[in-house]
C-alpha atoms as a PDB file:
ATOM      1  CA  UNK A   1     -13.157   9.874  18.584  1.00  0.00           C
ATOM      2  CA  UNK A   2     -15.744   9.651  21.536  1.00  0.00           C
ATOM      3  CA  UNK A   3     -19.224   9.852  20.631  1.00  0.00           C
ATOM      4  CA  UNK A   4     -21.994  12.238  21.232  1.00  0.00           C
ATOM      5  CA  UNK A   5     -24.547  11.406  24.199  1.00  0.00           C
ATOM      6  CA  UNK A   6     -27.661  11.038  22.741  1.00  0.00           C
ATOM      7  CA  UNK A   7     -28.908  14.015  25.503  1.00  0.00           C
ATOM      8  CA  UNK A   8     -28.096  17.366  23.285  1.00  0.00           C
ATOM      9  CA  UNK A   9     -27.290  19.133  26.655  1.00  0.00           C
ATOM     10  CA  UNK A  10     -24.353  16.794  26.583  1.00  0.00           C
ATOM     11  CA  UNK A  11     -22.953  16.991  22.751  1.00  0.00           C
ATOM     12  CA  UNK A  12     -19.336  18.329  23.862  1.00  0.00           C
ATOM     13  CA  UNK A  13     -17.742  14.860  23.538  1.00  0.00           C
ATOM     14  CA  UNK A  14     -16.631  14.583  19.488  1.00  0.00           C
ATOM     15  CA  UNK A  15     -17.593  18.008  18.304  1.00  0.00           C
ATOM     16  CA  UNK A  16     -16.983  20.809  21.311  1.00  0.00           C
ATOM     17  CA  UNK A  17     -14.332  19.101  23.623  1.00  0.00           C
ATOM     18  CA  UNK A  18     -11.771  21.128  21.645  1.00  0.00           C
ATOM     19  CA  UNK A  19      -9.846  21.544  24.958  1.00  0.00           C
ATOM     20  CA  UNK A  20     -11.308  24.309  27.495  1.00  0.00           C
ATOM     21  CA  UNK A  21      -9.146  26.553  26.695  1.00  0.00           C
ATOM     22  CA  UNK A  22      -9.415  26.513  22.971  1.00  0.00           C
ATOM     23  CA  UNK A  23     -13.428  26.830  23.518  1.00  0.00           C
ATOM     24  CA  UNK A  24     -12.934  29.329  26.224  1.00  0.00           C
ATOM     25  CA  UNK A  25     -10.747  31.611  23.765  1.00  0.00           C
ATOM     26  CA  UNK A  26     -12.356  30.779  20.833  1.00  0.00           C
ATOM     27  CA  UNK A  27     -15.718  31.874  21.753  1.00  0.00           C
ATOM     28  CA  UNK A  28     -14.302  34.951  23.966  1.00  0.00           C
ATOM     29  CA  UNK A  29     -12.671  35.955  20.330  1.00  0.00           C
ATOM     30  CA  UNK A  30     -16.106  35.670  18.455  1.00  0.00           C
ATOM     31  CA  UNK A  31     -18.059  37.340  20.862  1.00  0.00           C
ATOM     32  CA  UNK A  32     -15.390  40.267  20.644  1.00  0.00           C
ATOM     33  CA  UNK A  33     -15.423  40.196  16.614  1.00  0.00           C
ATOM     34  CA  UNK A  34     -18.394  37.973  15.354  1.00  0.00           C
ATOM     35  CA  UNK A  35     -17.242  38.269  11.515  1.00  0.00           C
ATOM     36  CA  UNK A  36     -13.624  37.349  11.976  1.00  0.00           C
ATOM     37  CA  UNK A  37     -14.383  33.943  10.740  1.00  0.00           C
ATOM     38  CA  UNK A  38     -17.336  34.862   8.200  1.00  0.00           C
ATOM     39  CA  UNK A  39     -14.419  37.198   6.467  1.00  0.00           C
ATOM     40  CA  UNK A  40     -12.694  33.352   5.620  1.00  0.00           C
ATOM     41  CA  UNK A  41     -15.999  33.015   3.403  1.00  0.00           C
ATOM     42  CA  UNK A  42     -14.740  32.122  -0.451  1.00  0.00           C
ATOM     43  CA  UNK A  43     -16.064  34.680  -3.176  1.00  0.00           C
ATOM     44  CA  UNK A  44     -16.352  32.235  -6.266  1.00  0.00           C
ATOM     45  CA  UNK A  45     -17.476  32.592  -9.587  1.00  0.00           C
ATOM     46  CA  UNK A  46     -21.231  31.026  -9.967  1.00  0.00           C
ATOM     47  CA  UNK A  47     -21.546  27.787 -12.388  1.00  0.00           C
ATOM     48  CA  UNK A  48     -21.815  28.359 -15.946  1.00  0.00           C
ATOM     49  CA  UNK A  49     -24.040  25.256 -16.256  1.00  0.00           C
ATOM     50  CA  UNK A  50     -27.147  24.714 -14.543  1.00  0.00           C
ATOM     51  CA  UNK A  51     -30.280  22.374 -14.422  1.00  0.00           C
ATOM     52  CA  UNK A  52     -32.847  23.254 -17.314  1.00  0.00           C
ATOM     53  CA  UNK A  53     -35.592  25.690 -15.751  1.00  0.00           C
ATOM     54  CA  UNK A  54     -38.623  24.181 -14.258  1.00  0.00           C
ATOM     55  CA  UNK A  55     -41.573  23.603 -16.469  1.00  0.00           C
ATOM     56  CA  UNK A  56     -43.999  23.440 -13.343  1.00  0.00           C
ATOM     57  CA  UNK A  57     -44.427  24.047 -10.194  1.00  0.00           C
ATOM     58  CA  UNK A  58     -42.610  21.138  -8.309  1.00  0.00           C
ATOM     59  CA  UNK A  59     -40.167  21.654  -5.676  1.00  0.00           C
ATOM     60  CA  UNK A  60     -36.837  20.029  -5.845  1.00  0.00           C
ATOM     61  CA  UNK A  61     -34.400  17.755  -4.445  1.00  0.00           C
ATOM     62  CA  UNK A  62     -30.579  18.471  -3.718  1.00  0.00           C
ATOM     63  CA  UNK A  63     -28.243  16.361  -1.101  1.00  0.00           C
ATOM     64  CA  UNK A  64     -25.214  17.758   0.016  1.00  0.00           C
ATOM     65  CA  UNK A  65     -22.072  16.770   2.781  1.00  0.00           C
ATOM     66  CA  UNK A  66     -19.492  19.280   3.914  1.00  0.00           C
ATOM     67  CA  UNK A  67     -18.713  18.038   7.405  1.00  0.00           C
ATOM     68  CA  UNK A  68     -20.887  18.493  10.136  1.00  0.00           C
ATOM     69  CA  UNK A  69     -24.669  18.470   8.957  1.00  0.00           C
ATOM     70  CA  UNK A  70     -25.451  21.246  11.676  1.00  0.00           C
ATOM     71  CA  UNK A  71     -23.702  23.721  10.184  1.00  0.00           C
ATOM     72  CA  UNK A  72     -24.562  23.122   6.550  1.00  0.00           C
ATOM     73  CA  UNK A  73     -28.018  22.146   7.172  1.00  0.00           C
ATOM     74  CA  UNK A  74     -28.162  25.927   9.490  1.00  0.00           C
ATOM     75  CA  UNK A  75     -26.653  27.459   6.478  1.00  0.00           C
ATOM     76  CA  UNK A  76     -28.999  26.380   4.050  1.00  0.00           C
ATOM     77  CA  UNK A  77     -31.860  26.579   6.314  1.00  0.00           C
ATOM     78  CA  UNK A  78     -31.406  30.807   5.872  1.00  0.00           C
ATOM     79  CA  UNK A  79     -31.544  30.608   2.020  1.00  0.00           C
ATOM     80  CA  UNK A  80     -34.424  32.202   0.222  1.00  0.00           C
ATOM     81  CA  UNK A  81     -36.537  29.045  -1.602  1.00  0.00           C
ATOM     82  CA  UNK A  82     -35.521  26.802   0.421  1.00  0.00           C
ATOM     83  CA  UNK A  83     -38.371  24.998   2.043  1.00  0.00           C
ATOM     84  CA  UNK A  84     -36.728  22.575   4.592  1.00  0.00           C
ATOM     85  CA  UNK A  85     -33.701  21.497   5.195  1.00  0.00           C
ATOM     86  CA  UNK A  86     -32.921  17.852   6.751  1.00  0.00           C
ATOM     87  CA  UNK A  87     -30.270  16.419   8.552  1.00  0.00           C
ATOM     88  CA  UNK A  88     -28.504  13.099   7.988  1.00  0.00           C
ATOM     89  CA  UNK A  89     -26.522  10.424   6.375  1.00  0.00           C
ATOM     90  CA  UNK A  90     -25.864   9.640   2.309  1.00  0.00           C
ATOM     91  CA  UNK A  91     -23.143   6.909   1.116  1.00  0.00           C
ATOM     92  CA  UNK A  92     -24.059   3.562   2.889  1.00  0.00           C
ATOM     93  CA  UNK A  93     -27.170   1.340   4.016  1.00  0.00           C
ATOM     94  CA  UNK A  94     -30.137   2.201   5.443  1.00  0.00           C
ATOM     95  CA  UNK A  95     -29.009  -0.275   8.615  1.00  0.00           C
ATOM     96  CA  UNK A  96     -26.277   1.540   9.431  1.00  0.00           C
ATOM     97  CA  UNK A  97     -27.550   5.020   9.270  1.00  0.00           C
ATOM     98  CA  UNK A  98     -27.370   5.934  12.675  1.00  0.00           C
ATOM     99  CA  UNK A  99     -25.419   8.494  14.519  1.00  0.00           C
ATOM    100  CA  UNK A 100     -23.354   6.060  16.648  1.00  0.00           C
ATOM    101  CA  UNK A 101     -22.243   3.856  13.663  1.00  0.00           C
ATOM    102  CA  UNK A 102     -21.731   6.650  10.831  1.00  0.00           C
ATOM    103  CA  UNK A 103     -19.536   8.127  13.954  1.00  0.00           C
ATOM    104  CA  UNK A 104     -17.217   5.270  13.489  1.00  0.00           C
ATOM    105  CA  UNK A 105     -16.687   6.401   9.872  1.00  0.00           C
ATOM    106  CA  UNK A 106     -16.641   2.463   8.543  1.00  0.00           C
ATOM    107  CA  UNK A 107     -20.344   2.978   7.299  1.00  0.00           C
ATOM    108  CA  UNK A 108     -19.625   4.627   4.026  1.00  0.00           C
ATOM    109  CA  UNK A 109     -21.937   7.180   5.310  1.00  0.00           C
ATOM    110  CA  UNK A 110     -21.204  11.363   5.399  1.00  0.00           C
ATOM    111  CA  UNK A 111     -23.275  13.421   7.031  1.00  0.00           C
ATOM    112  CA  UNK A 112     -25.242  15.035   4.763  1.00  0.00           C
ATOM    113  CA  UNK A 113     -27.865  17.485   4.523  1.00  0.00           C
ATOM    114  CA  UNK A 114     -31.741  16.747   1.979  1.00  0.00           C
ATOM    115  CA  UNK A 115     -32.268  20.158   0.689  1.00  0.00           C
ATOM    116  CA  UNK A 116     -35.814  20.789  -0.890  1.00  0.00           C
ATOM    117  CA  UNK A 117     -35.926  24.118  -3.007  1.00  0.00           C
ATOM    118  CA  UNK A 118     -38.355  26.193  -5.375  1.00  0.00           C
ATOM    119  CA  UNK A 119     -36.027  26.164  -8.531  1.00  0.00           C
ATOM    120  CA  UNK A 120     -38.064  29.446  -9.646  1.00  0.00           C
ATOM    121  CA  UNK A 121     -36.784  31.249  -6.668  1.00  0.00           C
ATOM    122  CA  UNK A 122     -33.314  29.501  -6.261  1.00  0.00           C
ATOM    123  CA  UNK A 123     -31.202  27.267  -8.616  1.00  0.00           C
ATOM    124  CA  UNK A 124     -29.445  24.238  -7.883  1.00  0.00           C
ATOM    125  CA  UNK A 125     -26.417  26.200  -9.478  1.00  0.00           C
ATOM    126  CA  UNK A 126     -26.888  28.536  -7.003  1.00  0.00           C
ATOM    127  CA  UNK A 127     -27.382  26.097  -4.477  1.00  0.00           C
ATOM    128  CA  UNK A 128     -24.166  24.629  -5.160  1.00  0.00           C
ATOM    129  CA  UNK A 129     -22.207  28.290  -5.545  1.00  0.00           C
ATOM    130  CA  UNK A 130     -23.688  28.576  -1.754  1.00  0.00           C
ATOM    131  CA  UNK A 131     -22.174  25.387  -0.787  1.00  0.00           C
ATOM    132  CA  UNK A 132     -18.919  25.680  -2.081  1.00  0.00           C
ATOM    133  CA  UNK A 133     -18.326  29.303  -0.879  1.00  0.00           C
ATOM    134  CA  UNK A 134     -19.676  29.653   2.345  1.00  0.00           C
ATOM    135  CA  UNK A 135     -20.898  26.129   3.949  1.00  0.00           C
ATOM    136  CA  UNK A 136     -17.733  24.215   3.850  1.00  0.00           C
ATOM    137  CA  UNK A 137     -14.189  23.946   2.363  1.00  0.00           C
ATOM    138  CA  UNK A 138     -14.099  21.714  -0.525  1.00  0.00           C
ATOM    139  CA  UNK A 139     -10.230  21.166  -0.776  1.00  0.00           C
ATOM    140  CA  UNK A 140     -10.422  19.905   2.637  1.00  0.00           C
ATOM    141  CA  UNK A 141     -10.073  15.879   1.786  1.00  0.00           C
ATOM    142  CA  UNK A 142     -12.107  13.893   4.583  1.00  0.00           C
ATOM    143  CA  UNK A 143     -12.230  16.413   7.498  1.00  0.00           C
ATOM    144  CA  UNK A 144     -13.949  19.951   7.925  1.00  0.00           C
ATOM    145  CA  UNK A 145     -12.638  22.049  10.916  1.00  0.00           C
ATOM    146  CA  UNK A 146     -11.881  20.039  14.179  1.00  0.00           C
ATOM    147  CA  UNK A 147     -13.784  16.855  12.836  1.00  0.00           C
ATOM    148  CA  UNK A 148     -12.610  14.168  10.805  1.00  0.00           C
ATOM    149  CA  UNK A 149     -12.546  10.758   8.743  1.00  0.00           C
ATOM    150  CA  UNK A 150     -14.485   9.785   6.014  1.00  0.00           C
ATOM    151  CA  UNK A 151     -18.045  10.792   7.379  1.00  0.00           C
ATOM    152  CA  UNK A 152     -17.104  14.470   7.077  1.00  0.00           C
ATOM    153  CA  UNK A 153     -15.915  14.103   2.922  1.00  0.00           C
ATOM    154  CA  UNK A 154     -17.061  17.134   0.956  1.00  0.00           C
ATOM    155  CA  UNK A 155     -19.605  14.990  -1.172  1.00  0.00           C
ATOM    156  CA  UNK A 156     -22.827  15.980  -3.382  1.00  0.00           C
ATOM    157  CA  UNK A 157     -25.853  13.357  -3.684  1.00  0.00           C
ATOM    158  CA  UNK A 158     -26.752  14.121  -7.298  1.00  0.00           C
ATOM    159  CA  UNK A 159     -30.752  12.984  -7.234  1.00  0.00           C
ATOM    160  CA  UNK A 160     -30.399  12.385 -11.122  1.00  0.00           C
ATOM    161  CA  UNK A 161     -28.245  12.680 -14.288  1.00  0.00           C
ATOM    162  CA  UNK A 162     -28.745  16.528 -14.749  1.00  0.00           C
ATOM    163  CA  UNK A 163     -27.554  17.370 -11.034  1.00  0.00           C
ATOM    164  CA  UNK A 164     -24.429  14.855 -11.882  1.00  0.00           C
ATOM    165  CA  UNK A 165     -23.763  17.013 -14.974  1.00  0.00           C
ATOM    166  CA  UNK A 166     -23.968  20.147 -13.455  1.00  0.00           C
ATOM    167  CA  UNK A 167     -21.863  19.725 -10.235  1.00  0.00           C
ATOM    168  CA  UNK A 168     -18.962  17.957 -12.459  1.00  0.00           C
ATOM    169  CA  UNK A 169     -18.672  20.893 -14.729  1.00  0.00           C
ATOM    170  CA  UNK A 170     -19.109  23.330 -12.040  1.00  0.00           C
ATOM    171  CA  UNK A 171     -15.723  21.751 -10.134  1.00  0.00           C
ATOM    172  CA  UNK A 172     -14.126  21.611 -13.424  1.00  0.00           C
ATOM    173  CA  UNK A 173     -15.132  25.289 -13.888  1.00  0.00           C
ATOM    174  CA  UNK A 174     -13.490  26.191 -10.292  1.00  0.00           C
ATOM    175  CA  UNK A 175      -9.953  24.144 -10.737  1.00  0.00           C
ATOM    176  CA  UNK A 176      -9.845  25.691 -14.141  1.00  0.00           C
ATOM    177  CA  UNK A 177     -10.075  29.249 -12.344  1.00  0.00           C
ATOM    178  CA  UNK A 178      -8.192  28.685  -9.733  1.00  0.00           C
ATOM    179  CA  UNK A 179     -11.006  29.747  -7.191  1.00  0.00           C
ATOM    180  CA  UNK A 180      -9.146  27.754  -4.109  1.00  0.00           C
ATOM    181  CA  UNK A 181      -5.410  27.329  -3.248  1.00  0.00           C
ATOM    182  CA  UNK A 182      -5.526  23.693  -3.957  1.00  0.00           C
ATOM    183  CA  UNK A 183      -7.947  21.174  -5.620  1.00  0.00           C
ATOM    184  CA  UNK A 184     -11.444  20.586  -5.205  1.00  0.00           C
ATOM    185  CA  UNK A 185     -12.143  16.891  -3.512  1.00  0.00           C
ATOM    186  CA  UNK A 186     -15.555  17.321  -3.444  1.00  0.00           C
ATOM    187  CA  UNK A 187     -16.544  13.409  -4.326  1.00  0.00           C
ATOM    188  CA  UNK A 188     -20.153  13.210  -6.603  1.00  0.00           C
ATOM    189  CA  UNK A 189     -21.599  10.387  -5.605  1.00  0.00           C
ATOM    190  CA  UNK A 190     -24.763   9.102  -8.055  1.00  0.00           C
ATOM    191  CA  UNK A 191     -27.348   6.798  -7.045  1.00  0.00           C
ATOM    192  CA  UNK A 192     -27.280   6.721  -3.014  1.00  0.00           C
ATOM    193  CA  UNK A 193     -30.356   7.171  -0.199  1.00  0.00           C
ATOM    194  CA  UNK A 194     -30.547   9.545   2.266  1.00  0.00           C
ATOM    195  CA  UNK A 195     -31.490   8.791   5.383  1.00  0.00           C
ATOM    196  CA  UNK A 196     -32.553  11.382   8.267  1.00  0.00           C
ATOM    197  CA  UNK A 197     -30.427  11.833  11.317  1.00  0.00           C
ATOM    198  CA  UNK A 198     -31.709  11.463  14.727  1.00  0.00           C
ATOM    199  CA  UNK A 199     -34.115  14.146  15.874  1.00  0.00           C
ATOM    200  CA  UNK A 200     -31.721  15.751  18.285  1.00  0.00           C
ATOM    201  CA  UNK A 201     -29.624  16.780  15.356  1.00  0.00           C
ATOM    202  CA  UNK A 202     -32.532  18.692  13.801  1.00  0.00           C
ATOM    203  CA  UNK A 203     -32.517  22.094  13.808  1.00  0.00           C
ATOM    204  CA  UNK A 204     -29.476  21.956  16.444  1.00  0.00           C
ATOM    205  CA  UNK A 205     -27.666  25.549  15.327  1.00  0.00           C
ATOM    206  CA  UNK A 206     -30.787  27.090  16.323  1.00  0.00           C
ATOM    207  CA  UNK A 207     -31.752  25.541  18.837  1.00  0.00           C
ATOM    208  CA  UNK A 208     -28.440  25.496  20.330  1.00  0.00           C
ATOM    209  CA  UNK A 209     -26.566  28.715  19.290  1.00  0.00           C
ATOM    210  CA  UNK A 210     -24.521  29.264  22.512  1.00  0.00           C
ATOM    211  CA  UNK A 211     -22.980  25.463  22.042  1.00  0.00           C
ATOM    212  CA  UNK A 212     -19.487  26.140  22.097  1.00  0.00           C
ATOM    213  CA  UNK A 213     -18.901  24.205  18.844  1.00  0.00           C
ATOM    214  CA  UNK A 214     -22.043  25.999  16.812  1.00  0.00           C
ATOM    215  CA  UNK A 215     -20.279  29.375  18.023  1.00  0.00           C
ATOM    216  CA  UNK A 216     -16.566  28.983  16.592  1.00  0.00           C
ATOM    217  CA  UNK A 217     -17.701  27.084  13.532  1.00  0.00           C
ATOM    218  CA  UNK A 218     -21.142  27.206  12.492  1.00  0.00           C
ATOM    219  CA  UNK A 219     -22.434  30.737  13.610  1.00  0.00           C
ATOM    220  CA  UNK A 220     -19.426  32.076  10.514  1.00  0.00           C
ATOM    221  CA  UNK A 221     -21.094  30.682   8.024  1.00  0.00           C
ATOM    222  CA  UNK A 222     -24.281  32.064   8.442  1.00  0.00           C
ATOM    223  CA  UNK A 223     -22.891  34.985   8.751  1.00  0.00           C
ATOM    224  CA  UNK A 224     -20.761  34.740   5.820  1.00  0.00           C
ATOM    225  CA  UNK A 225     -24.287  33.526   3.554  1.00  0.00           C
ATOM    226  CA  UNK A 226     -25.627  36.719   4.870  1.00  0.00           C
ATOM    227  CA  UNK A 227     -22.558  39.060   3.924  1.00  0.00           C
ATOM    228  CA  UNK A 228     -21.768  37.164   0.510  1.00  0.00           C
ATOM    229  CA  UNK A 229     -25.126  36.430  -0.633  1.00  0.00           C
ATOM    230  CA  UNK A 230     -27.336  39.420   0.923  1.00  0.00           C
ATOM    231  CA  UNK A 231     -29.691  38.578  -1.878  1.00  0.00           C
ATOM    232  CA  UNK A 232     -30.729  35.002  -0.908  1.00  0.00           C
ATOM    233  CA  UNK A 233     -30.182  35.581   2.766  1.00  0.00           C
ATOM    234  CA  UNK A 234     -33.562  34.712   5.157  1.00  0.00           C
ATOM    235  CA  UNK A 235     -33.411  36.161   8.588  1.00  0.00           C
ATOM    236  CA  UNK A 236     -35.885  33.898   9.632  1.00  0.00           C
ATOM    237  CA  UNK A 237     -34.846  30.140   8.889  1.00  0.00           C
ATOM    238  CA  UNK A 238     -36.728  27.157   7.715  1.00  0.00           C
ATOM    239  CA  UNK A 239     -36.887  24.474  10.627  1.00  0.00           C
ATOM    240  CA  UNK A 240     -37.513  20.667  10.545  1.00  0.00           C
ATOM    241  CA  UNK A 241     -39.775  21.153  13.728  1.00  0.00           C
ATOM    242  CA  UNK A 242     -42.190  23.553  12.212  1.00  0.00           C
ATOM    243  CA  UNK A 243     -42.649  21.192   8.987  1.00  0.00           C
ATOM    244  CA  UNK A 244     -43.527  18.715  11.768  1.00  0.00           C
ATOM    245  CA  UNK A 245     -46.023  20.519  13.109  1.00  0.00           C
END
């Protein structure tokens, strides 16, 4: 696939060229019914495991991929205890994490999302209910929505041993259920370094909500956070630029 112009007035190439009709039609059907897509959203049992509470005040670490960082990092950017939300790439070097040569899906890299949370005012359990309900599809093996190849696995970053623990028994826990039509692929994938994405990536749903891609895939999932999980839902998110300024 083509890749995106490093101009974000130009980012139609890989991720919005879905034909003009389809983007036409697509976003003409949206704008007539904005939830038809958030009703998709996945209502899923939380985890029965989680990390052990927090004996201080320390915010935490999780990394997570479900295809196109925008959308997952907009998603997560709206949840109550969150304090940012970053952008980029988990799986391969540090030399190759760049948007050009992740695009080429030979890096090892997905595009992931750094999410740094209050653990007394959201879980990582919770975290991870969030992500497999509403952000992405996790029986979806190496492609979410129109993109695909191994950049856009379903893939969680555990930072140490107790996140490891507690996403593997939380996928066990859904396959056991039956919470999804077919098997979870969701890969957990210890020990790598995340690396932040470009800065035109940051913060692109808002920025960018009118994008034709942001409006058929990634607006849903907001709106299916806000419908599913009322509770943590944040009308106001957290952006990259403001921790920058």
């Amino acid at each position: 696939m083509p890749v995106k112009a490093r101009s974000p007035l130009t980012m139609l190439s890989r991720r919005a060229l879905l034909g003009a009709a389809a983007v036409a039609l697509g976003a003409a059907v949206l704008k007539l019914s904005p939830l038809a897509a958030a009703e998709e959203a996945r209502i899923i049992p939380p985890p029965a495991t989680d990390e052990a509470a927090a004996s201080d005040t320390s915010q935490k670490v999780a990394v997570l991929a479900g295809g196109c960082f925008w959308g997952v990092q907009g998603v997560f950017q709206h949840v109550d205890g969150v304090s940012a939300a970053v952008s980029g790439y988990a799986g391969g070097e540090k030399a190759t994490a760049e948007y050009e040569k992740v695009g080429t899906g030979r890096t090892g890299h997905a595009e992931a999302v750094r999410i740094t949370y209050d653990p007394r005012k959201v879980s990582y359990a919770k975290l991870l209910q969030i992500y497999f309900s509403v952000a992405h599809d996790p029986t979806q093996l190496n492609r979410q929505g129109p993109d695909s190849g191994t950049q856009y696995r379903s893939a969680i970053f555990p930072v140490d041993a107790e996140q490891a623990r507690v996403a593997k028994a939380y996928i066990g826990q859904l396959n056991q259920a039956r919470a999804y039509d077919a098997a979870i692929v969701t890969k957990i994938e210890p020990e790598r370094a995340f690396y932040p994405a470009e800065a035109y990536h940051q913060d692109f749903l808002t920025r960018y909500p009118t994008h034709p891609y942001i409006v058929i895939n990634d607006i849903p999932k907001v709106e299916n956070l806000k419908r599913v999980f009322p509770q943590l839902y944040r009308n106001k998110p957290v952006l990259v630029s403001q921790a920058l300024n």
